[in-house]
Protein backbone atom coordinates (compact mmCIF):
# COMPACT_ATOMS: atom_id res chain seq x y z
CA UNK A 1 0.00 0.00 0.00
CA UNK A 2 2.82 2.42 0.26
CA UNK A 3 4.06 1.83 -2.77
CA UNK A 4 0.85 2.21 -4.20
CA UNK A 5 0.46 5.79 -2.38
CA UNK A 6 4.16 6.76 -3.40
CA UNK A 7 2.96 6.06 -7.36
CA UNK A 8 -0.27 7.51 -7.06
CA UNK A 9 1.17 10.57 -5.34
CA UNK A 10 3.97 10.96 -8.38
CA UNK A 11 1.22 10.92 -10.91
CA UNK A 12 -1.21 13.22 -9.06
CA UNK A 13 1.65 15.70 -9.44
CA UNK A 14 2.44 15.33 -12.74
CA UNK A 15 -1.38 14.69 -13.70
CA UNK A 16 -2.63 18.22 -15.85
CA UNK A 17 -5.22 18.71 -12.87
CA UNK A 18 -2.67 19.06 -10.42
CA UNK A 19 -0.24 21.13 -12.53
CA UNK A 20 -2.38 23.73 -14.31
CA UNK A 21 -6.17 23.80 -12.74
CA UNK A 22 -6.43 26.18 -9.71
CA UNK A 23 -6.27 24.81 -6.42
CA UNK A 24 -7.91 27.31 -3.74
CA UNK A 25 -6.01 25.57 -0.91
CA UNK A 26 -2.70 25.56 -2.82
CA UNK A 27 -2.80 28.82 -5.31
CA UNK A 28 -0.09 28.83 -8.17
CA UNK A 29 0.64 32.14 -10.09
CA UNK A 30 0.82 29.95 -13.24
CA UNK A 31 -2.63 28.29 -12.85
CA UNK A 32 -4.21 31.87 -12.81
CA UNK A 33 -3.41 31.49 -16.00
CA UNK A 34 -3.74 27.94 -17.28
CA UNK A 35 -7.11 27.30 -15.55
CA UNK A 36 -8.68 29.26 -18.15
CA UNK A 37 -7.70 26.98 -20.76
CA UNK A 38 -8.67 23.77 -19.33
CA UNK A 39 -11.58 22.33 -19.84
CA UNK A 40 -13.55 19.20 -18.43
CA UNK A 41 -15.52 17.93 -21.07
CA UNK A 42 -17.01 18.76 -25.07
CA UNK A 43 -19.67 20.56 -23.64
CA UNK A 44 -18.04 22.68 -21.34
CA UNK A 45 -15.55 23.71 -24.12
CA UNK A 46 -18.34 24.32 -26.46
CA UNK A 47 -20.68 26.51 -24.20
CA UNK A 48 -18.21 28.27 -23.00
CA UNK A 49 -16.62 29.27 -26.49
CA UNK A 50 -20.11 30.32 -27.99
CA UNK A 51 -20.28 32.87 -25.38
CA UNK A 52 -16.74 33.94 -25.94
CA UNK A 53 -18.33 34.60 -29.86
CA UNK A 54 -21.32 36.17 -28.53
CA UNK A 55 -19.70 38.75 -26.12
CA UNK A 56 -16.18 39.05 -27.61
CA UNK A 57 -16.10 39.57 -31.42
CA UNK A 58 -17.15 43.00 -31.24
CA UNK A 59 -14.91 44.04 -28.23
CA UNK A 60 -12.14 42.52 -30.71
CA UNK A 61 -13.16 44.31 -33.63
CA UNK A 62 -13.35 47.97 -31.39
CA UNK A 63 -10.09 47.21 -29.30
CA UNK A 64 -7.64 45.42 -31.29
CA UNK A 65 -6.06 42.02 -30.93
CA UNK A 66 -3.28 42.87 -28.41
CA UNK A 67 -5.73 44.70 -26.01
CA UNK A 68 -8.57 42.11 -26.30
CA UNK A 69 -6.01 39.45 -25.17
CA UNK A 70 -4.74 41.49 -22.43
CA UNK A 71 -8.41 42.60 -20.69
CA UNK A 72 -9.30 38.74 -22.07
CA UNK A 73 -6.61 37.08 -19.14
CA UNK A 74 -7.26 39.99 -16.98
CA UNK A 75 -10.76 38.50 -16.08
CA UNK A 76 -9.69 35.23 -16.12
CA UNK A 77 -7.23 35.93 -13.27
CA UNK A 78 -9.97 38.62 -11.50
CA UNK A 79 -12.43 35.72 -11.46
CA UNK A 80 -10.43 33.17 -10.34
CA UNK A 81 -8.95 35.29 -7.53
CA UNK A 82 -12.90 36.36 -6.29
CA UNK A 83 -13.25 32.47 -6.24
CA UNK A 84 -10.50 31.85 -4.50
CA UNK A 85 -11.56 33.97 -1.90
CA UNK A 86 -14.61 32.64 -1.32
CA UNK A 87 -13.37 29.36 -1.39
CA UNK A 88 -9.95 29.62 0.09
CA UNK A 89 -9.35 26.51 1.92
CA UNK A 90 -10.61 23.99 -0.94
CA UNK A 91 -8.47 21.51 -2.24
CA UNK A 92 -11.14 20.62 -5.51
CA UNK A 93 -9.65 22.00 -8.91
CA UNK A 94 -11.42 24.82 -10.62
CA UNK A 95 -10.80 25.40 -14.38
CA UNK A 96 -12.77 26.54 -17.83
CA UNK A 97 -13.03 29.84 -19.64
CA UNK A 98 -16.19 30.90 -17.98
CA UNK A 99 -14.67 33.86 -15.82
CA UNK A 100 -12.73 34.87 -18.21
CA UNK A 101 -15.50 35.21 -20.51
CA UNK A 102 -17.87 36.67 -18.21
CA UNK A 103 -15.46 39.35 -18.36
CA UNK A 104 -16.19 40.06 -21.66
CA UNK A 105 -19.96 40.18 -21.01
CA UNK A 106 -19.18 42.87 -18.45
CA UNK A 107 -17.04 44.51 -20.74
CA UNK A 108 -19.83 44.03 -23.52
CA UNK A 109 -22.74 44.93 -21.28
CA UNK A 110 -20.44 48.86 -20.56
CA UNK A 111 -20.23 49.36 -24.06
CA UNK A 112 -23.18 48.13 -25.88
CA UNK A 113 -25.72 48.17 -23.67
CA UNK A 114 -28.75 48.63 -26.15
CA UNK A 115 -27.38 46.04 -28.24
CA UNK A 116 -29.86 42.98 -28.85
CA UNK A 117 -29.41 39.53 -28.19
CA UNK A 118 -31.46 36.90 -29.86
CA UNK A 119 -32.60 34.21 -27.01
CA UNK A 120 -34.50 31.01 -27.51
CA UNK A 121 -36.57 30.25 -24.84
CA UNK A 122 -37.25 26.52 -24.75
CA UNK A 123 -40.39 25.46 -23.34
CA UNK A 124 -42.10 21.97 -22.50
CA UNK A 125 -45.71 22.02 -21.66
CA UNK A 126 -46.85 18.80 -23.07
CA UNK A 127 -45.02 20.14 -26.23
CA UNK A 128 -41.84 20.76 -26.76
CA UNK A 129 -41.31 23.97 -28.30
CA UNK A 130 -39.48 27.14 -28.64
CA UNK A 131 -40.27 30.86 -28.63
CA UNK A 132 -37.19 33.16 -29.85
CA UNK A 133 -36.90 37.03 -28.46
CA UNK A 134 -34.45 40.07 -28.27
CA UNK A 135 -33.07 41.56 -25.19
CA UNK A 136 -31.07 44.72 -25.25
CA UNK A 137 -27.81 43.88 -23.10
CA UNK A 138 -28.89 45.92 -20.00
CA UNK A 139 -31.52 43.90 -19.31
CA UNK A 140 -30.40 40.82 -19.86
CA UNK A 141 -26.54 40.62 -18.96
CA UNK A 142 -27.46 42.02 -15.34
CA UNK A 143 -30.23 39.52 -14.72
CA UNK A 144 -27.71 36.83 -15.56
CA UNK A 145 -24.88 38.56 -13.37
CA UNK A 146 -28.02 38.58 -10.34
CA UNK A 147 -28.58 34.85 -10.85
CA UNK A 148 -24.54 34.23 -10.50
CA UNK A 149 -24.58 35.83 -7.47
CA UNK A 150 -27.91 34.25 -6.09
CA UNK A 151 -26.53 31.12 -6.53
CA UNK A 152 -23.18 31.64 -5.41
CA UNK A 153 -24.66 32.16 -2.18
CA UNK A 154 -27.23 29.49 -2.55
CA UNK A 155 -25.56 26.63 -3.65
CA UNK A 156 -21.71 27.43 -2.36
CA UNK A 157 -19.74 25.03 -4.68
CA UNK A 158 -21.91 22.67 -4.00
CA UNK A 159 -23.12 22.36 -7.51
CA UNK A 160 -19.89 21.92 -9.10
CA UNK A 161 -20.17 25.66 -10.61
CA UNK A 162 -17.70 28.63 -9.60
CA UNK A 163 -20.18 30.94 -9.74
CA UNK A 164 -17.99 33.66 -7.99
CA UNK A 165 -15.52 32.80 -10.78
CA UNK A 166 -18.53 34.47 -12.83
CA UNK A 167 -19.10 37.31 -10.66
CA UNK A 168 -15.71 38.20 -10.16
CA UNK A 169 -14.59 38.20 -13.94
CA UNK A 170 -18.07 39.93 -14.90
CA UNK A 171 -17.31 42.80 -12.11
CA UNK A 172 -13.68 43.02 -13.62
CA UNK A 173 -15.01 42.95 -17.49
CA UNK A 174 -17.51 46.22 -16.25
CA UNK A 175 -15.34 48.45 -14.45
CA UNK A 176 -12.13 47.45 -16.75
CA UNK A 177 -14.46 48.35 -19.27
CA UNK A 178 -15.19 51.94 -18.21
CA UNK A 179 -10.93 52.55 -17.25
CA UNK A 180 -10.00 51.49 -20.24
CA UNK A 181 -12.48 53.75 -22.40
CA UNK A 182 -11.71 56.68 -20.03
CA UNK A 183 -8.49 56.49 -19.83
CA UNK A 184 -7.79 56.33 -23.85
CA UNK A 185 -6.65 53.22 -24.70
CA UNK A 186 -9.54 52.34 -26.67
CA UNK A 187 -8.78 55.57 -29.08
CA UNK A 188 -5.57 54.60 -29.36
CA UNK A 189 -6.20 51.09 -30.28
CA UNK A 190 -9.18 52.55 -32.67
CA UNK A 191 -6.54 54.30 -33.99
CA UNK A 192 -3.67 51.89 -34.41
CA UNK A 193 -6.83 49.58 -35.64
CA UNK A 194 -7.45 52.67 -38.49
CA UNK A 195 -3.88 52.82 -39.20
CA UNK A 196 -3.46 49.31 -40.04
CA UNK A 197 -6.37 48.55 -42.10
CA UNK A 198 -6.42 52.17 -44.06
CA UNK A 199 -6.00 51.91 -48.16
CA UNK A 200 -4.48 54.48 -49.98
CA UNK A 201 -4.16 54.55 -53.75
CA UNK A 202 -0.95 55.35 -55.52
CA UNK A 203 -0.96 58.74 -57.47
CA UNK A 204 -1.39 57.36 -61.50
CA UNK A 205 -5.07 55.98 -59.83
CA UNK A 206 -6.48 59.19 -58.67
CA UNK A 207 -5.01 60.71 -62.12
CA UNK A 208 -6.74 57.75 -64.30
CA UNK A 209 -9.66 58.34 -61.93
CA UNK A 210 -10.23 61.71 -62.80
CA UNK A 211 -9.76 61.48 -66.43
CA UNK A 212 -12.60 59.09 -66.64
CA UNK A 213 -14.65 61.26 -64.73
CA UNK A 214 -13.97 63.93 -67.60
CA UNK A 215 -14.37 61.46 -70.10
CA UNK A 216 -10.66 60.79 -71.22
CA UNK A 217 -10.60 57.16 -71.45
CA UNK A 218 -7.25 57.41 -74.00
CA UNK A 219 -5.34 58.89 -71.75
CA UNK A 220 -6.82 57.41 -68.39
CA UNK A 221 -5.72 54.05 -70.55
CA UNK A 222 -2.23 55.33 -71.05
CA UNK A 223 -1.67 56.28 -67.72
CA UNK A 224 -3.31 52.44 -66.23
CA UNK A 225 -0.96 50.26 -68.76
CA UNK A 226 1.92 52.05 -67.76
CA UNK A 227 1.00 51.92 -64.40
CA UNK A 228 0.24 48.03 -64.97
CA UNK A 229 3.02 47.20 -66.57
CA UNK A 230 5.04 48.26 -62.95
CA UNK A 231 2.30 46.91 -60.68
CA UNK A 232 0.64 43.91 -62.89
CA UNK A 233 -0.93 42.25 -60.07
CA UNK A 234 -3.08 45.72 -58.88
CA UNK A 235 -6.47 44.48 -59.15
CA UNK A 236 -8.27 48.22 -58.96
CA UNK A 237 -5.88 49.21 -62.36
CA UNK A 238 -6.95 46.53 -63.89
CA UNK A 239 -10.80 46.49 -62.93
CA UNK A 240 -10.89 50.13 -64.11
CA UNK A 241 -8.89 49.62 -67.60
CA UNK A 242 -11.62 47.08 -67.87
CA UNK A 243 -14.27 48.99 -67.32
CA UNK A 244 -12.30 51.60 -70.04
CA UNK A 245 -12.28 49.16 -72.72
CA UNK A 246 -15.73 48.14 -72.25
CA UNK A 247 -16.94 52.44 -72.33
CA UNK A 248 -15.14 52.18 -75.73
CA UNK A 249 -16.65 49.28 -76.86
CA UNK A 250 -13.47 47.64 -77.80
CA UNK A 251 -14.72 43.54 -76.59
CA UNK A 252 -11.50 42.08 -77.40
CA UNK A 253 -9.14 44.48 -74.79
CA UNK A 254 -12.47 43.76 -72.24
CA UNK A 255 -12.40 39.79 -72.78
CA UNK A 256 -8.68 39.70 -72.17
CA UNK A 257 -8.98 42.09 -69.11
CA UNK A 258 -11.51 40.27 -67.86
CA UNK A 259 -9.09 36.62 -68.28
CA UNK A 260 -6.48 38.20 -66.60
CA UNK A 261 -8.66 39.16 -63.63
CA UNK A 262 -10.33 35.63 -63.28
CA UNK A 263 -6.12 34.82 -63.03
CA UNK A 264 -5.43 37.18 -60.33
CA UNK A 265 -8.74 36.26 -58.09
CA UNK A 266 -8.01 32.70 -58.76
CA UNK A 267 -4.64 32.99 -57.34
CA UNK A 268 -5.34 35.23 -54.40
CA UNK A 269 -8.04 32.33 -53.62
CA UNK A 270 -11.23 34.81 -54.23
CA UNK A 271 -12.87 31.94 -55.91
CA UNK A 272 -16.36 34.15 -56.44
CA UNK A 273 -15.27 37.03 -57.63
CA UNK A 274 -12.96 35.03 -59.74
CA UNK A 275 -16.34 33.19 -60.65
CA UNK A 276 -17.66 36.27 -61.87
CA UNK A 277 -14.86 37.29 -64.04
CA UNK A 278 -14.96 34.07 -65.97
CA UNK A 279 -18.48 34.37 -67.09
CA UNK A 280 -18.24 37.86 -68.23
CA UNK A 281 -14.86 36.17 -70.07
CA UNK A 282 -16.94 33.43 -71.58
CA UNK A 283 -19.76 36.28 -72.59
CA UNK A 284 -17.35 38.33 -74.24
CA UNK A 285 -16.10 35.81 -76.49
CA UNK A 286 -13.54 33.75 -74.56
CA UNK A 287 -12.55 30.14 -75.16
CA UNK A 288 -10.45 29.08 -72.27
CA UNK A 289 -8.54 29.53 -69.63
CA UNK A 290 -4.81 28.37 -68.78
CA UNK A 291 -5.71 24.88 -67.20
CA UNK A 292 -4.46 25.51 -63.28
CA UNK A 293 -6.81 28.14 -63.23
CA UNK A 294 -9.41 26.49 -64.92
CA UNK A 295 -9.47 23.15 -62.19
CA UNK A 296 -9.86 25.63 -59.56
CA UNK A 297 -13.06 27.07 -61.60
CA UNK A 298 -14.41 24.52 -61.84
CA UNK A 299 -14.89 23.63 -58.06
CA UNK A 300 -16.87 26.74 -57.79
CA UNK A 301 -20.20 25.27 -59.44
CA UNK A 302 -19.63 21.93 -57.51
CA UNK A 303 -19.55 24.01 -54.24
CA UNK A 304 -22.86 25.80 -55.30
CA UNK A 305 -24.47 22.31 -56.05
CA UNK A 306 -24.52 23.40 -59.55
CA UNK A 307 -23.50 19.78 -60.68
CA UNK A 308 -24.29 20.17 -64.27
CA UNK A 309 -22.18 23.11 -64.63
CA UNK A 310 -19.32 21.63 -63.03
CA UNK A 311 -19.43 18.45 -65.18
CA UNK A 312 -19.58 20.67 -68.04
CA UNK A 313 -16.53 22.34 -67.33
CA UNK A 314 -14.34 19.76 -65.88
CA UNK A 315 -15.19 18.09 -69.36
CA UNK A 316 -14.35 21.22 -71.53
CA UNK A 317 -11.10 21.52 -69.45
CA UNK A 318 -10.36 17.32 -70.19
CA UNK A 319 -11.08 18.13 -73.74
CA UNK A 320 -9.46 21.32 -73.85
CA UNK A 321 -6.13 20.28 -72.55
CA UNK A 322 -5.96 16.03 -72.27
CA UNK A 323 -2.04 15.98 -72.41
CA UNK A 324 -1.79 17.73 -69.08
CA UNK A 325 -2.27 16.84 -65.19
CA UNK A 326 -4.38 19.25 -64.92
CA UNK A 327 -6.44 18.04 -67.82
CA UNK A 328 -6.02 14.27 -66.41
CA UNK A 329 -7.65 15.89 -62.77
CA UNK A 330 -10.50 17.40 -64.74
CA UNK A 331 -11.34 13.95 -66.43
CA UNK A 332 -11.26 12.11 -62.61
CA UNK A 333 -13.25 14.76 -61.44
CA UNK A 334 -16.25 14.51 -64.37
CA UNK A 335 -16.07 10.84 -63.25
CA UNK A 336 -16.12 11.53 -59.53
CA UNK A 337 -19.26 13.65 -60.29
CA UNK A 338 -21.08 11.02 -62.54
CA UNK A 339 -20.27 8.27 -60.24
CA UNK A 340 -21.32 9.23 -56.96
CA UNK A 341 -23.31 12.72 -57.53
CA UNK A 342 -25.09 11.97 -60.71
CA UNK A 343 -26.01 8.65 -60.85
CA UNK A 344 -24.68 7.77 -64.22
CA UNK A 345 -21.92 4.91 -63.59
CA UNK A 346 -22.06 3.82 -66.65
CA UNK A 347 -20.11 7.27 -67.78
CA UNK A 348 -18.43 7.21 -64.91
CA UNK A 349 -16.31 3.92 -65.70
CA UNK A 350 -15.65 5.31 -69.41
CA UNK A 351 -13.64 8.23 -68.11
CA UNK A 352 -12.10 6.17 -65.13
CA UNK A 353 -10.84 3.93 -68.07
CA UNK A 354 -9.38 6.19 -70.13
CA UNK A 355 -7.67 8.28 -67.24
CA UNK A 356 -5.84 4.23 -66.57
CA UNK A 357 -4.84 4.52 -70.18
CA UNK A 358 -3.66 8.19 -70.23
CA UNK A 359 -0.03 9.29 -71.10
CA UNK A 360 0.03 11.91 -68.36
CA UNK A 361 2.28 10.35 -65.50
CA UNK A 362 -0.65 9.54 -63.07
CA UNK A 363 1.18 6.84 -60.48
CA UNK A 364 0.03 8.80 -57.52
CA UNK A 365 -3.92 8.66 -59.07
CA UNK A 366 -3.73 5.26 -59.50
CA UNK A 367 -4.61 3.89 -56.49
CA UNK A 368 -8.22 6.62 -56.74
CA UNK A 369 -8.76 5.91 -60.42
CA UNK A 370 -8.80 2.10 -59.24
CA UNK A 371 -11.47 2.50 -56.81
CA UNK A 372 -13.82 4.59 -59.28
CA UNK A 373 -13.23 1.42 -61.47
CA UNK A 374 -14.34 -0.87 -59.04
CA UNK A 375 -16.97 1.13 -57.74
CA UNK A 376 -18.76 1.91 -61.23
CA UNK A 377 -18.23 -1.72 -61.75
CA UNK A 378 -20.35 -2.57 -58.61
CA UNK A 379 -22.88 0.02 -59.26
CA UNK A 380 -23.49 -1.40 -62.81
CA UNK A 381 -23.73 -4.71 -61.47
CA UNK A 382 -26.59 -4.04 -58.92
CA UNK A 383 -28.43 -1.97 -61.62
CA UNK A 384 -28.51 -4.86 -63.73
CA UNK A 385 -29.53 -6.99 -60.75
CA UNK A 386 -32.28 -4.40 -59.59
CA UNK A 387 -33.25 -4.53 -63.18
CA UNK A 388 -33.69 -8.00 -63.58
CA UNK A 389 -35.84 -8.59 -60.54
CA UNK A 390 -38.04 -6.19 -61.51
CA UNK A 391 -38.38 -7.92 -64.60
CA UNK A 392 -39.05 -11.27 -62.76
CA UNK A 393 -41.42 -9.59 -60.56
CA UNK A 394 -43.52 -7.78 -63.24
């Protein structure tokens, strides 16, 4: 038995619990920290983080990253100290986000207190049901902070909840709230914020600018390719030579405007907008796009659902360029589509064939073209078999 209380002492002390929850009894500078962070279940992690969303997006967005952080452990540490407190001589461990966050809901409660939140009220009176509402945030927020403290008295920790944790990080979030707003801070974030995210165009814009304004789309065009051929990844230059070309009627400059802007989207990962530039290339006249762009393309469609489109394209692509991977990809994909979206294995298993046969270096595919074989295969078979006892049983 001593043995036994030697090893379970060693691996109480090296256990998580025992190393980063806080311990009222035994208080650690470094758990007023890590408590926060540690979590007891899936549930508790979950609550807790959709009312970080709710309270703390906004105080992100009007405070900055660095700040947010700052008041966000702040309120952790205030709540866990209030618990401690009332609490001091317990040895159970105490952990989760909750004070912390409660600190933002003071925090959000100082400076958006006629702000909305949506509840649902769930209700069982012989049927389940639910009723959903609005509550500005100085209604509601105090109520909660009421019940904490109601409870807190109440139930002690008796329930397994640190509800002082609550009250002490909501008290913090309020009045940290109001020092940090009067003392400046938030301007100066607000400003840093400004600062950061502020766009400022280089000089040849504002000149092309105006001289479309006045009409002088020659020399607003001048001005943009020379400009272009310095900076030939500036999206605005290019969406306003577009729009030049098009004012001028001249559909050939627009189409190949319009390509080279379904390139740059494409690249910088703005699939829609990158969407949208390849339909107004297709409308103006243009046949296809360089085939690495074009596979991205056409996962936009098969994202929307639009299965038809995207079977068209990964097709034209195939077609378009079959002595390339990228062509090769496009034929797997049509098959992928007919196979398991569309319902037509027989299709499927032609294209799965010929991208085995292909000349493009596929190794690496081989192994996925395989199992579209097999799989159209198998579907085929149990159509014919669904077939044929329906025939026996008509």
């Amino acid at each position: 038995m001593d043995a036994f209380a030697t090893e379970y002492s060693k691996l109480k002390a090296a256990s998580i619990t025992e190393r980063y929850a806080f311990i009222s009894a035994r208080p650690k500078l470094v758990a007023y920290f890590s408590a926060p962070f540690l979590h007891e279940g899936w549930l508790h992690l979950i609550g807790n983080m959709w009312f970080l969303w709710l309270a703390g997006f906004v105080l992100e967005d009007v405070w900055g990253r660095p700040l947010y952080l700052a008041f966000y452990l702040l309120a952790g540490f205030a709540g866990t100290q209030l618990y401690a407190w009332s609490d001091p001589g317990s040895l159970g461990a105490s952990f989760g986000a909750s004070g912390a966050v409660a600190g933002l809901m003071g925090a959000f409660l100082v400076r958006f207190p006629k702000l909305k939140i949506r509840l649902v009220w769930l209700f069982d009176f012989g049927l389940f049901g639910f009723w959903p509402l609005w509550v500005r945030a100085y209604w509601l927020l105090p109520l909660w902070a009421g019940m904490e403290i109601y409870y807190g008295g109440a139930a002690g920790q008796g329930d397994g909840v640190a509800h002082w944790a609550h009250v002490g990080g909501f008290m913090f979030g309020a009045l940290g709230a109001l020092g940090v707003r009067r003392s400046g801070l938030e301007r100066k974030a607000n400003k840093a914020i400004e600062d950061k995210i502020s766009w400022t165009t280089d000089p040849e814009i504002h000149q092309a600018s105006d001289l479309v304004e006045n009409n002088k789309l020659e020399d607003a065009a001048v001005i943009l390719n020379k400009y272009l051929a310095e900076k030939p990844d500036a999206l605005g230059a290019w969406n306003m030579l577009r729009a030049i070309h098009w004012r001028r009627n001249e559909i050939p400059a627009c189409r190949d405007v319009a390509g080279k802007l379904c390139v740059l989207n494409t690249e910088a990962r703005m699939y829609e907008a990158a969407w949208l530039d390849y339909e107004e290339f297709l409308n103006l006249g243009g046949d296809k796009m360089p085939p690495d762009i074009w596979l991205e393309l056409c996962r936009v469609p098969e994202e929307r659902r639009d299965l038809k489109r995207a079977l068209s394209e990964y097709q034209q692509l195939s077609t378009a360029y079959p002595a390339t991977r990228q062509g090769l990809l496009a034929q797997i994909g049509a098959a992928r589509l007919l196979l398991t979206r569309l319902d037509r294995p027989d299709e499927a298993l032609l294209l799965y064939e010929a991208a085995s046969g292909s000349a493009v270096p596929h190794l690496d595919l081989e192994r996925e073209i395989e199992s579209g074989i097999d799989e159209a295969e198998a579907a085929i078979c149990l159509a014919k078999r669904l077939k044929n006892l329906l025939e026996v049983i008509s």
